[in-house]
PDB file of N, CA and C in Angstrom:
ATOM      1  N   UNK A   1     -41.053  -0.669  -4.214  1.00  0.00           N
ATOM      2  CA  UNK A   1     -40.067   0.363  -4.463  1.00  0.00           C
ATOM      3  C   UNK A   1     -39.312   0.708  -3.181  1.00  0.00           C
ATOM      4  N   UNK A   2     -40.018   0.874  -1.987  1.00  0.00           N
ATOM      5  CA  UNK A   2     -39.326   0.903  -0.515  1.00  0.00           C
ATOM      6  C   UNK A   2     -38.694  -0.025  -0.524  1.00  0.00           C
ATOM      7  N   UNK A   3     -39.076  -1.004  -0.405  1.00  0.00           N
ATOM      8  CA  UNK A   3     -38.276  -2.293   0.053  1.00  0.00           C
ATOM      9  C   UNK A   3     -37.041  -2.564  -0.841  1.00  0.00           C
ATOM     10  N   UNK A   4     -37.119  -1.955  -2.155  1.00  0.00           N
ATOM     11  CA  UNK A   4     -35.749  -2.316  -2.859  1.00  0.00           C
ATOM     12  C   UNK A   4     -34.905  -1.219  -2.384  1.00  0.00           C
ATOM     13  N   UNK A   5     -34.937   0.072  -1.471  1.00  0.00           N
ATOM     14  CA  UNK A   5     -34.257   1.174  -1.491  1.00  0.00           C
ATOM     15  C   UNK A   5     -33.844   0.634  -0.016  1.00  0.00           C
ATOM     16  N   UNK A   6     -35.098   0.144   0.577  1.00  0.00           N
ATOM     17  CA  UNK A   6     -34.370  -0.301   2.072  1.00  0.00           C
ATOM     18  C   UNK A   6     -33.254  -1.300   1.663  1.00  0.00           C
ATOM     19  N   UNK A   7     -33.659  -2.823   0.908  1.00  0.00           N
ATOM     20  CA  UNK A   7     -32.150  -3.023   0.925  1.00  0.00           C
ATOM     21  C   UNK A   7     -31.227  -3.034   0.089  1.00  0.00           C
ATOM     22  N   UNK A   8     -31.286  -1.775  -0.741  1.00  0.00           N
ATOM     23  CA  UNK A   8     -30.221  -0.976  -0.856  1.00  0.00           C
ATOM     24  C   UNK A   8     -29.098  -0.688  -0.480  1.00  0.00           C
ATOM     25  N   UNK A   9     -29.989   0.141   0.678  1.00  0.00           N
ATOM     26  CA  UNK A   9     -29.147   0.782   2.013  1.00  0.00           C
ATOM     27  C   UNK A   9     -28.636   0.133   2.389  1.00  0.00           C
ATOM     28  N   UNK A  10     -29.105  -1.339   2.717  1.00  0.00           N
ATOM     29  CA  UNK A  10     -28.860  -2.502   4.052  1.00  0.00           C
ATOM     30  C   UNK A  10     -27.250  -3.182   3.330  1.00  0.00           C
ATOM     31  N   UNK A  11     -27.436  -3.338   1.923  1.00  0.00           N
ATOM     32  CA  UNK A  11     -26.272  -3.681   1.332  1.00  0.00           C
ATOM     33  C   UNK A  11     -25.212  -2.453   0.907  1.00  0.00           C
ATOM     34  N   UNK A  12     -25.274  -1.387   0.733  1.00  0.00           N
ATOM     35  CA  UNK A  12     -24.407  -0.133   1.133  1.00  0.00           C
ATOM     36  C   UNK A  12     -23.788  -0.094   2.684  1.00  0.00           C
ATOM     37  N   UNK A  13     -25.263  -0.295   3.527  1.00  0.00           N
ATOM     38  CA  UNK A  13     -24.408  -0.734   5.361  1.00  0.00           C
ATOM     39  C   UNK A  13     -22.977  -1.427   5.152  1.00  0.00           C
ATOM     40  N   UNK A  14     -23.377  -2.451   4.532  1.00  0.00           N
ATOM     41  CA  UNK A  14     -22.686  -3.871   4.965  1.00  0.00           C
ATOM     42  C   UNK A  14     -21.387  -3.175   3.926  1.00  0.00           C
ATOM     43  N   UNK A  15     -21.117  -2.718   2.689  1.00  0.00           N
ATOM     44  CA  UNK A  15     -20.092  -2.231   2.691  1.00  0.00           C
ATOM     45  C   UNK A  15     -19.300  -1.127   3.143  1.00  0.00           C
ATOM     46  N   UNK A  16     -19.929  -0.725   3.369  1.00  0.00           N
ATOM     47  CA  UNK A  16     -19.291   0.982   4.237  1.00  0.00           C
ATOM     48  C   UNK A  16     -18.657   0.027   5.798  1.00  0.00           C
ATOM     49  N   UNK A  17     -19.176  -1.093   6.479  1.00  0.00           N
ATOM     50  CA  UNK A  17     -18.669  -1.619   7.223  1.00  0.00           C
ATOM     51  C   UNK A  17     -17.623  -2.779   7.399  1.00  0.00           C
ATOM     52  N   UNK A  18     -17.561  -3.198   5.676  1.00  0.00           N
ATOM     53  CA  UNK A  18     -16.260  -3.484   5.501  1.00  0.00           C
ATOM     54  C   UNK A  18     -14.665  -2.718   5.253  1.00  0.00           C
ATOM     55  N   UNK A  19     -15.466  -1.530   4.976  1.00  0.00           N
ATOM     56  CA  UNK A  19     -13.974  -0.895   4.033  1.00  0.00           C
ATOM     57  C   UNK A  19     -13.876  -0.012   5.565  1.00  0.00           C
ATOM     58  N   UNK A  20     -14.650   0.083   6.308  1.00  0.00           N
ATOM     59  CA  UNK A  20     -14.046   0.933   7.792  1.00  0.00           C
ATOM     60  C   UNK A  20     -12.977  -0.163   8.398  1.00  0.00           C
ATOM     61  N   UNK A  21     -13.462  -1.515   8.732  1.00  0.00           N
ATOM     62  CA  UNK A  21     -12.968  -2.499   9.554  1.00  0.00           C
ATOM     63  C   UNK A  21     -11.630  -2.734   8.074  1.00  0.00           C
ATOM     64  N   UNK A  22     -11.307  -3.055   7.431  1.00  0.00           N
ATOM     65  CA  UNK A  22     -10.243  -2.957   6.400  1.00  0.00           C
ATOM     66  C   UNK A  22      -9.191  -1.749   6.531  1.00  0.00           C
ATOM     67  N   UNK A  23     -10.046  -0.526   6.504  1.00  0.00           N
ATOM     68  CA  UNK A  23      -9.318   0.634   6.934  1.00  0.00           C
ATOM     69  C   UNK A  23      -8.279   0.373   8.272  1.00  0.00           C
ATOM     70  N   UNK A  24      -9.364   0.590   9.103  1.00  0.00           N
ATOM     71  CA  UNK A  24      -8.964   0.279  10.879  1.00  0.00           C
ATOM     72  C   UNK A  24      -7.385  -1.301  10.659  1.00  0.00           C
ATOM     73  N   UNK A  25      -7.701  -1.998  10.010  1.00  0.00           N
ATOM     74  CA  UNK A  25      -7.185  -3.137  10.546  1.00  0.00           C
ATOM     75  C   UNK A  25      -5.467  -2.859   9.665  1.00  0.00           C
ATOM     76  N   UNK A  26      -6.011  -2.246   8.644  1.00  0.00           N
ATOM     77  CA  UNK A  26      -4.350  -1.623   7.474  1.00  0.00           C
ATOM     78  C   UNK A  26      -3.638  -0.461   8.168  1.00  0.00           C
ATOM     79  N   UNK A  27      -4.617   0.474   9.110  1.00  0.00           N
ATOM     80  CA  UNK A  27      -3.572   1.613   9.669  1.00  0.00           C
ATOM     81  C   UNK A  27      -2.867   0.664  10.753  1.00  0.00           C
ATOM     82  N   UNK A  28      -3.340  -0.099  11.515  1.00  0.00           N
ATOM     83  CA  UNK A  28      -3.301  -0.384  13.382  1.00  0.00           C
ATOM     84  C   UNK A  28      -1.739  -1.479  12.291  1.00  0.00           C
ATOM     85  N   UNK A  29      -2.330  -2.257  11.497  1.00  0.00           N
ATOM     86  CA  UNK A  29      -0.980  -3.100  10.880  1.00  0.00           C
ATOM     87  C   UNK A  29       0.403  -2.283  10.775  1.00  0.00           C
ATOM     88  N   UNK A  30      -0.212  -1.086   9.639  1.00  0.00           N
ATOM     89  CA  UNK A  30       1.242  -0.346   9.601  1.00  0.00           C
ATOM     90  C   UNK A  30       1.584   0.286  10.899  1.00  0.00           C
ATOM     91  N   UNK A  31       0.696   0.841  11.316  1.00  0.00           N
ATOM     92  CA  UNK A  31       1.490   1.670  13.046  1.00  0.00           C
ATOM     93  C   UNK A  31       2.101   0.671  14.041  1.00  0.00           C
ATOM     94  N   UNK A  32       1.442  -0.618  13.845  1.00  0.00           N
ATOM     95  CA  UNK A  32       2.205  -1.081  15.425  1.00  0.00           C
ATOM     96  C   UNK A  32       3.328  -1.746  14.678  1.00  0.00           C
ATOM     97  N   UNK A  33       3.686  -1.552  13.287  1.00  0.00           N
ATOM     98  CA  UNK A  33       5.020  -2.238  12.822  1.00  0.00           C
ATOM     99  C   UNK A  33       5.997  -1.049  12.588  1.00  0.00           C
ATOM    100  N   UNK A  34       5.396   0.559  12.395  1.00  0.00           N
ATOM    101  CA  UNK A  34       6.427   1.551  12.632  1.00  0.00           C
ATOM    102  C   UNK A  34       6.898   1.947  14.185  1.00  0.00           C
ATOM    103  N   UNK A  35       5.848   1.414  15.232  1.00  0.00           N
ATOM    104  CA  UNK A  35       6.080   1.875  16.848  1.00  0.00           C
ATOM    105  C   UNK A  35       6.978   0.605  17.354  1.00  0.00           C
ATOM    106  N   UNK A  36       6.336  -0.317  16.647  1.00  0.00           N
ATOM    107  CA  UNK A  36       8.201  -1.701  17.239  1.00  0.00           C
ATOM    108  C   UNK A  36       8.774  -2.153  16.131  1.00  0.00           C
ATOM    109  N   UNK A  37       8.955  -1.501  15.051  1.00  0.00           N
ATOM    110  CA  UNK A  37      10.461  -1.196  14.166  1.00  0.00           C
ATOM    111  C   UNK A  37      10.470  -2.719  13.627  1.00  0.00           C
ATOM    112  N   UNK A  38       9.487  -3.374  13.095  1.00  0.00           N
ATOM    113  CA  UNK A  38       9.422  -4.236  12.279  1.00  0.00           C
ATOM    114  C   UNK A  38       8.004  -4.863  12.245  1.00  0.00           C
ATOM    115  N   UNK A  39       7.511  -6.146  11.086  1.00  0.00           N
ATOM    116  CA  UNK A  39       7.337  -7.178  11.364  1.00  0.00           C
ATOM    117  C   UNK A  39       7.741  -8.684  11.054  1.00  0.00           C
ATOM    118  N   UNK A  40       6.533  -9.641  11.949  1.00  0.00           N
ATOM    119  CA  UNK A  40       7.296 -11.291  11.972  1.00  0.00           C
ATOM    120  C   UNK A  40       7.777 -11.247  10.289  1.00  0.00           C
ATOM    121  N   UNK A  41       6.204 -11.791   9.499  1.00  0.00           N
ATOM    122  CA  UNK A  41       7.037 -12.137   7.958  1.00  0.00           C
ATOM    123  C   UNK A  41       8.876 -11.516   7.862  1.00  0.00           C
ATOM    124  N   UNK A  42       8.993 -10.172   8.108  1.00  0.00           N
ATOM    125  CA  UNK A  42       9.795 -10.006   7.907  1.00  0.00           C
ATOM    126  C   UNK A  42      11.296 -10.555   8.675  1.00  0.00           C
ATOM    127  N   UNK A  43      10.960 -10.723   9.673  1.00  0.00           N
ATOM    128  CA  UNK A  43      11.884 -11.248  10.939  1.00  0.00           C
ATOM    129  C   UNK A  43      12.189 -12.536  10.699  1.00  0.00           C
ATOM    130  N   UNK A  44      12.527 -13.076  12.127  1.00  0.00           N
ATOM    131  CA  UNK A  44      13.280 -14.659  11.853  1.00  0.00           C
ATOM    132  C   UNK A  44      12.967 -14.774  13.515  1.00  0.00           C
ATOM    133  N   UNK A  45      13.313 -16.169  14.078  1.00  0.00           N
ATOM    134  CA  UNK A  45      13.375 -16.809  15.662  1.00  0.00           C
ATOM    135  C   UNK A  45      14.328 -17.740  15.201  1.00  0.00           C
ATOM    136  N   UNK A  46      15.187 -17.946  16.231  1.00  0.00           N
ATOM    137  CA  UNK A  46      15.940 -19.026  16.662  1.00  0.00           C
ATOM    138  C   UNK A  46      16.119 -19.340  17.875  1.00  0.00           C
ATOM    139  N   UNK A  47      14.830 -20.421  17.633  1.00  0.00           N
ATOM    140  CA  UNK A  47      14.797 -21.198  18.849  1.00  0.00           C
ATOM    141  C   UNK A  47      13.973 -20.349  20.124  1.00  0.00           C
ATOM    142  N   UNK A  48      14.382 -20.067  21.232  1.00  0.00           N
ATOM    143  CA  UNK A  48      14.098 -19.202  22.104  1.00  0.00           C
ATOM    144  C   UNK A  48      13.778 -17.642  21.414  1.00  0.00           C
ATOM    145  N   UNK A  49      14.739 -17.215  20.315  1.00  0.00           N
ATOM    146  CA  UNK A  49      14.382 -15.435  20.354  1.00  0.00           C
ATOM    147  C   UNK A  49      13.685 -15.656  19.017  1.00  0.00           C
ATOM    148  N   UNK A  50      12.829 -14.566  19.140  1.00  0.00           N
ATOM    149  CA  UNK A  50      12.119 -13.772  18.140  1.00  0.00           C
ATOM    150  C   UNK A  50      12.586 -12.955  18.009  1.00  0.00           C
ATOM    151  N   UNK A  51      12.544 -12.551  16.790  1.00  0.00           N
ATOM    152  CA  UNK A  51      12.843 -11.220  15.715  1.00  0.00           C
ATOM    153  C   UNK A  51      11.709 -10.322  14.818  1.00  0.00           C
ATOM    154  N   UNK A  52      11.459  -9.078  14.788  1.00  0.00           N
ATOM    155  CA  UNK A  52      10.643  -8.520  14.092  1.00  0.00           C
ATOM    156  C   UNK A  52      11.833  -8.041  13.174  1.00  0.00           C
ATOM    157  N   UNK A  53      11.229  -7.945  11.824  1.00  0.00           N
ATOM    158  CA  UNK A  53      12.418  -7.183  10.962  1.00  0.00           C
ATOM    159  C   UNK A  53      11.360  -6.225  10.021  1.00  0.00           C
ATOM    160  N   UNK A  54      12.708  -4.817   9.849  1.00  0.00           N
ATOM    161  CA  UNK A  54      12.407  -3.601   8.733  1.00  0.00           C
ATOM    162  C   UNK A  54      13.483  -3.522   7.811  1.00  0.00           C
ATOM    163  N   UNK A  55      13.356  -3.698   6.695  1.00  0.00           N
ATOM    164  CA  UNK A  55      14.973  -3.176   5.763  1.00  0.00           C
ATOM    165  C   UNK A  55      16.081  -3.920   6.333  1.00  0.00           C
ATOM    166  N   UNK A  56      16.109  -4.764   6.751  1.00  0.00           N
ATOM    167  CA  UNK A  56      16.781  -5.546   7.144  1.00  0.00           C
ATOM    168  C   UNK A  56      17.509  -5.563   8.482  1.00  0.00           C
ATOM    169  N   UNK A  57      16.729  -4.757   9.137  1.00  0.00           N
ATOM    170  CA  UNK A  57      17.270  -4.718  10.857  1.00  0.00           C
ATOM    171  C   UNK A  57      15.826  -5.119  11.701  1.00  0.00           C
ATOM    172  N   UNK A  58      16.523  -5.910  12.331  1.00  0.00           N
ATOM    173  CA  UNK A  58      15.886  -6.909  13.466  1.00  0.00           C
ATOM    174  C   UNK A  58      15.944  -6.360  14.450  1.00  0.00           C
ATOM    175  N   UNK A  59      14.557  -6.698  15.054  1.00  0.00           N
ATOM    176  CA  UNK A  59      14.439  -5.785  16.841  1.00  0.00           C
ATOM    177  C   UNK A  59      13.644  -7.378  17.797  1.00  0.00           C
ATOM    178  N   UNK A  60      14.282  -7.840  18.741  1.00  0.00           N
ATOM    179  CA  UNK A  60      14.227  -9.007  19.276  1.00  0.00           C
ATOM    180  C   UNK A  60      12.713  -8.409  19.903  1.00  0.00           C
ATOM    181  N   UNK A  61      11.649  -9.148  20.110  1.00  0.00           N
ATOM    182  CA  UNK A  61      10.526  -9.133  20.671  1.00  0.00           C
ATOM    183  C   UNK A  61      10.058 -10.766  21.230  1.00  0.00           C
ATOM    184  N   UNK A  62       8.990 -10.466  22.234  1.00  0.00           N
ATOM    185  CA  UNK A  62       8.441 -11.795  22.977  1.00  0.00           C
ATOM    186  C   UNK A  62       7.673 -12.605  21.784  1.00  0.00           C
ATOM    187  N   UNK A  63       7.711 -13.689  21.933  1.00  0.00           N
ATOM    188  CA  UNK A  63       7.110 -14.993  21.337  1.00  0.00           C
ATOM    189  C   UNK A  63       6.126 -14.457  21.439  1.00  0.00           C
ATOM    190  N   UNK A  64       4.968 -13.810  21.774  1.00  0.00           N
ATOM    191  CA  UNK A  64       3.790 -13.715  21.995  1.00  0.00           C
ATOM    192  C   UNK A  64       3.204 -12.547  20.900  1.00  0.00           C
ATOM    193  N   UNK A  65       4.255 -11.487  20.814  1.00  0.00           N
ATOM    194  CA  UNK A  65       4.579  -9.902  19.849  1.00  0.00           C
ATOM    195  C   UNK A  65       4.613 -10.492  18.434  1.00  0.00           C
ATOM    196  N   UNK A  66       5.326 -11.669  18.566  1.00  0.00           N
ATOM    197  CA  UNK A  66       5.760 -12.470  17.382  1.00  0.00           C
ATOM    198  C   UNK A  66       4.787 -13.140  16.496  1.00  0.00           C
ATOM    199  N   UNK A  67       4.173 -13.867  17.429  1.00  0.00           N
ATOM    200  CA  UNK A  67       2.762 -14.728  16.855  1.00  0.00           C
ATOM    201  C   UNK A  67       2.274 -13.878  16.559  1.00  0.00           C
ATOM    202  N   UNK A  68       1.431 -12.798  17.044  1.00  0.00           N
ATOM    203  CA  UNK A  68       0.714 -11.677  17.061  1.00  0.00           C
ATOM    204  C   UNK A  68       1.038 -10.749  15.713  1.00  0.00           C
ATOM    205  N   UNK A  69       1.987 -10.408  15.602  1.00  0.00           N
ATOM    206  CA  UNK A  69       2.338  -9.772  14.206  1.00  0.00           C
ATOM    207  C   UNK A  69       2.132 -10.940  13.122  1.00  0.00           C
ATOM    208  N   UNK A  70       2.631 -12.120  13.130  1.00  0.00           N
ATOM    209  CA  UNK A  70       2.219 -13.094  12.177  1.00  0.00           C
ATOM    210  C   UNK A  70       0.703 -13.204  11.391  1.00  0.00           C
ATOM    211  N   UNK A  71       0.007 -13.051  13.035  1.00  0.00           N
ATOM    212  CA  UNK A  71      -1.425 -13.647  12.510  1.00  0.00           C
ATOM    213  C   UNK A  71      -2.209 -11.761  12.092  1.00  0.00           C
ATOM    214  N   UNK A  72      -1.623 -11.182  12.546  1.00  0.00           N
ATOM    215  CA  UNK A  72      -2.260  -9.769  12.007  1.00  0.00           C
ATOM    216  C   UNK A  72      -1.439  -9.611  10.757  1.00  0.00           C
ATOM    217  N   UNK A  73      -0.733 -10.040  10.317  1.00  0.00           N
ATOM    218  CA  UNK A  73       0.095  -9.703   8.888  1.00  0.00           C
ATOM    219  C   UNK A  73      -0.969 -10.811   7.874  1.00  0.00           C
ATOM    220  N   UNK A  74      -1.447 -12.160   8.382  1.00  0.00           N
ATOM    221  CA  UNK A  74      -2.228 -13.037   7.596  1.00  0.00           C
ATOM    222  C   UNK A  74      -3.522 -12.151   7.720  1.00  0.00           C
ATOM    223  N   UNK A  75      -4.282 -11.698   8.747  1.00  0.00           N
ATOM    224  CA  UNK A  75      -5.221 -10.955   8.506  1.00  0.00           C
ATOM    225  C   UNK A  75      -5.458 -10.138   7.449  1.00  0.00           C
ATOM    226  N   UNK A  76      -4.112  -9.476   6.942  1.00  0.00           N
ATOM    227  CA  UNK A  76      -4.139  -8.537   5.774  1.00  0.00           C
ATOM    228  C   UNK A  76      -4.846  -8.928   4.438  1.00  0.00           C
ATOM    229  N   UNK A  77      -4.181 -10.310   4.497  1.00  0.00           N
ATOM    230  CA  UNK A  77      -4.397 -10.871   3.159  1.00  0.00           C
ATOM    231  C   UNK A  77      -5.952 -11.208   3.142  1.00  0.00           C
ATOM    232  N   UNK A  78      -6.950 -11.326   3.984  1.00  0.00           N
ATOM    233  CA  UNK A  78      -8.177 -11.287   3.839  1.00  0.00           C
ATOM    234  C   UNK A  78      -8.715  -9.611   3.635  1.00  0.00           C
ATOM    235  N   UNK A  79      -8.422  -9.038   4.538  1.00  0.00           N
ATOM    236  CA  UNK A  79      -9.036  -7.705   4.579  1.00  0.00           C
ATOM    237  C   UNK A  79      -8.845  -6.834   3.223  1.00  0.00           C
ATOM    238  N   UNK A  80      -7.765  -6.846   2.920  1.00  0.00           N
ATOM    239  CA  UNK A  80      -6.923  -5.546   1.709  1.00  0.00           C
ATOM    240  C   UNK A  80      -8.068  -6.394   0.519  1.00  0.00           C
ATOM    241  N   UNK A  81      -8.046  -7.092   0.317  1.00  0.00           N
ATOM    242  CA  UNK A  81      -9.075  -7.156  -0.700  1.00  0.00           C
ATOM    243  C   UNK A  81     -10.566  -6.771  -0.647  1.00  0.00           C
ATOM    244  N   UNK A  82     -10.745  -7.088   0.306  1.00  0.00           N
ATOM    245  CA  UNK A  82     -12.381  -7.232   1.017  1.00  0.00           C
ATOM    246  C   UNK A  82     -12.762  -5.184   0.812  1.00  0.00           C
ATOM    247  N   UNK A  83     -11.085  -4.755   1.846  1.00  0.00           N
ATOM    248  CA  UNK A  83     -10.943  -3.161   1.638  1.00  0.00           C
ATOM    249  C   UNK A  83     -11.492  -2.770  -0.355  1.00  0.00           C
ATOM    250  N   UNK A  84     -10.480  -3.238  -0.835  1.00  0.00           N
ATOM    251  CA  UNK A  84     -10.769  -2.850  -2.108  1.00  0.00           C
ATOM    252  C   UNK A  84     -12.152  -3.223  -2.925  1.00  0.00           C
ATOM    253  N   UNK A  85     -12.589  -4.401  -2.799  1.00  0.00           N
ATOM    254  CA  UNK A  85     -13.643  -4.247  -3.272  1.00  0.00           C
ATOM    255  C   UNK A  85     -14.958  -3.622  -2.785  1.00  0.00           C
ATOM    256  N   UNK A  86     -14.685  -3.276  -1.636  1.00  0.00           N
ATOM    257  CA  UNK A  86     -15.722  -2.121  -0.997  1.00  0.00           C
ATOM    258  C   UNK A  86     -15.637  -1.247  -1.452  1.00  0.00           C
ATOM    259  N   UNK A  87     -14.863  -0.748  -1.750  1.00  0.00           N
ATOM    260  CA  UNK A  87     -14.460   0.577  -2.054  1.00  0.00           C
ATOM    261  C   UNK A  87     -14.831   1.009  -3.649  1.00  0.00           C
ATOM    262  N   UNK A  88     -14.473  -0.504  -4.590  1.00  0.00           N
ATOM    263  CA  UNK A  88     -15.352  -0.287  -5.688  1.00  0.00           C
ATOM    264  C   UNK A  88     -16.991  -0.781  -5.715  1.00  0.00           C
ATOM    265  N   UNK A  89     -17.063  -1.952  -4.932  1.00  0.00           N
ATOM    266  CA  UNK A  89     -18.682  -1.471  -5.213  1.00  0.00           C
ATOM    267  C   UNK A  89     -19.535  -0.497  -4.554  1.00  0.00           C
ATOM    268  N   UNK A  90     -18.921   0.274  -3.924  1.00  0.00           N
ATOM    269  CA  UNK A  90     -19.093   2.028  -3.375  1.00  0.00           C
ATOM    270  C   UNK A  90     -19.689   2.753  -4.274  1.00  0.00           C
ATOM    271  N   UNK A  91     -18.768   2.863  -5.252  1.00  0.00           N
ATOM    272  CA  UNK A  91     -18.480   3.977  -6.308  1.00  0.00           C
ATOM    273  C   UNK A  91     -19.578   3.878  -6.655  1.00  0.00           C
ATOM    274  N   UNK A  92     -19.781   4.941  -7.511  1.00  0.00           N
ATOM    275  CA  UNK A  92     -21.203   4.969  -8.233  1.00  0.00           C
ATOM    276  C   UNK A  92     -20.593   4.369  -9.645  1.00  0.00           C
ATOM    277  N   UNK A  93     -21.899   4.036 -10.520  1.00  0.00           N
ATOM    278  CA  UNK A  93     -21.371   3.666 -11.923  1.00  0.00           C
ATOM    279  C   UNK A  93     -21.376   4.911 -12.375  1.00  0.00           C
ATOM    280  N   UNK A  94     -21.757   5.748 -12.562  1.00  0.00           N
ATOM    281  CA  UNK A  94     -21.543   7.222 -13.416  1.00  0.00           C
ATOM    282  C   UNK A  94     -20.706   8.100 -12.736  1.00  0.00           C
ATOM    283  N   UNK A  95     -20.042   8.003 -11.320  1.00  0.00           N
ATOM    284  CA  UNK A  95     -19.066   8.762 -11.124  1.00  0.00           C
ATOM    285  C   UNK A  95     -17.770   8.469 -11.155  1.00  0.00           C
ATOM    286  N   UNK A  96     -16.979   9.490 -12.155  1.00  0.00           N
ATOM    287  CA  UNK A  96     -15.376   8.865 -12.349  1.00  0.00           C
ATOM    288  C   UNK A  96     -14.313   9.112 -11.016  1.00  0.00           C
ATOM    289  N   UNK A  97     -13.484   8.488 -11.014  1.00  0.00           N
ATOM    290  CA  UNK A  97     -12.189   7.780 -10.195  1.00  0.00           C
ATOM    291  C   UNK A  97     -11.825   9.382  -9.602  1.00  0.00           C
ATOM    292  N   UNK A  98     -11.806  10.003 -10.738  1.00  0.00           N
ATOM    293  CA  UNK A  98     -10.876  11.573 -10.641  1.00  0.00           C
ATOM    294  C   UNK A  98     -11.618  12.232  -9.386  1.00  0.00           C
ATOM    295  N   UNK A  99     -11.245  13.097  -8.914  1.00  0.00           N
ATOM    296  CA  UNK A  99     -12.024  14.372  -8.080  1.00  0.00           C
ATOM    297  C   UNK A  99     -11.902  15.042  -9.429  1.00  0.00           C
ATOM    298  N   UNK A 100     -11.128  15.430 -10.419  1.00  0.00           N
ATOM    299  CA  UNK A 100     -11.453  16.676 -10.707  1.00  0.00           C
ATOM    300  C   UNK A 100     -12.777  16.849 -11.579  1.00  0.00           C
ATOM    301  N   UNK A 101     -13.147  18.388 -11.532  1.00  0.00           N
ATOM    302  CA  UNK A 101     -14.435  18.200 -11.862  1.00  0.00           C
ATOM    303  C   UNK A 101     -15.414  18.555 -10.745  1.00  0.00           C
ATOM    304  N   UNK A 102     -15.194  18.287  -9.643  1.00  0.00           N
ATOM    305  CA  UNK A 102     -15.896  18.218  -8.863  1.00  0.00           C
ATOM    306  C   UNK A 102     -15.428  19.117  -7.295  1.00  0.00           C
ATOM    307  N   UNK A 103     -15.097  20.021  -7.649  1.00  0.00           N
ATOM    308  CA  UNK A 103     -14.794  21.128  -7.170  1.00  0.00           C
ATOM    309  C   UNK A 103     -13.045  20.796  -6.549  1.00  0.00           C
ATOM    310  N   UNK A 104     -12.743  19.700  -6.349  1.00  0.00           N
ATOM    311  CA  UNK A 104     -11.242  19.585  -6.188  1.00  0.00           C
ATOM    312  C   UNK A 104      -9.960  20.587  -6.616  1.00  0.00           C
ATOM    313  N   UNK A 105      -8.840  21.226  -5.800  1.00  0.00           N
ATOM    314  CA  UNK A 105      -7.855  21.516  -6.844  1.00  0.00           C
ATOM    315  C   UNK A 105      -7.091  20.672  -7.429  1.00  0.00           C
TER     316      UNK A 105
END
């Protein structure tokens, strides 16, 4: 009976430490693409310049800013899921989605 509650826990660890590192990795994505006013996917290079793009305005950045937003924009596509399904096998099975009910306004 211990040993199934220990790893329990041990598999509750391991998600509570995905959906933090998912968390962490979706804010730092959106902030460092609202603090330099785009990203790559969105942008373009020709040749020598790089481009980060928002709504359709481009802000020239180093080849290096460039790669870097690329491979943290592919990061997403692993994490945002990994985020979400942490987050549902979190949940309890008998507790609903809502706050309300549960002292929420």
């Amino acid at each position: 009976m211990i040993e199934r509650q220990v790893g329990s826990l041990e598999r509750r660890g391991r998600w509570l430490l995905f959906e933090g590192i998912g968390i962490l990795n979706l804010l730092s994505f959106l902030i460092v693409g609202a603090v330099t006013g785009g990203w790559a996917p969105l942008g373009k290079h020709d040749g020598s310049h790089f481009f980060v793009g928002n709504h359709g305005r481009l802000i020239e950045v180093s080849r290096f800013f460039y790669s870097y937003s690329w491979v943290h924009m592919l990061s997403q596509i692993v994490t945002v899921p990994l985020l979400v399904k942490s987050v549902v096998r979190l949940r309890k099975a008998g507790e609903p989605w809502s706050l309300r009910g549960r002292g929420a306004a």
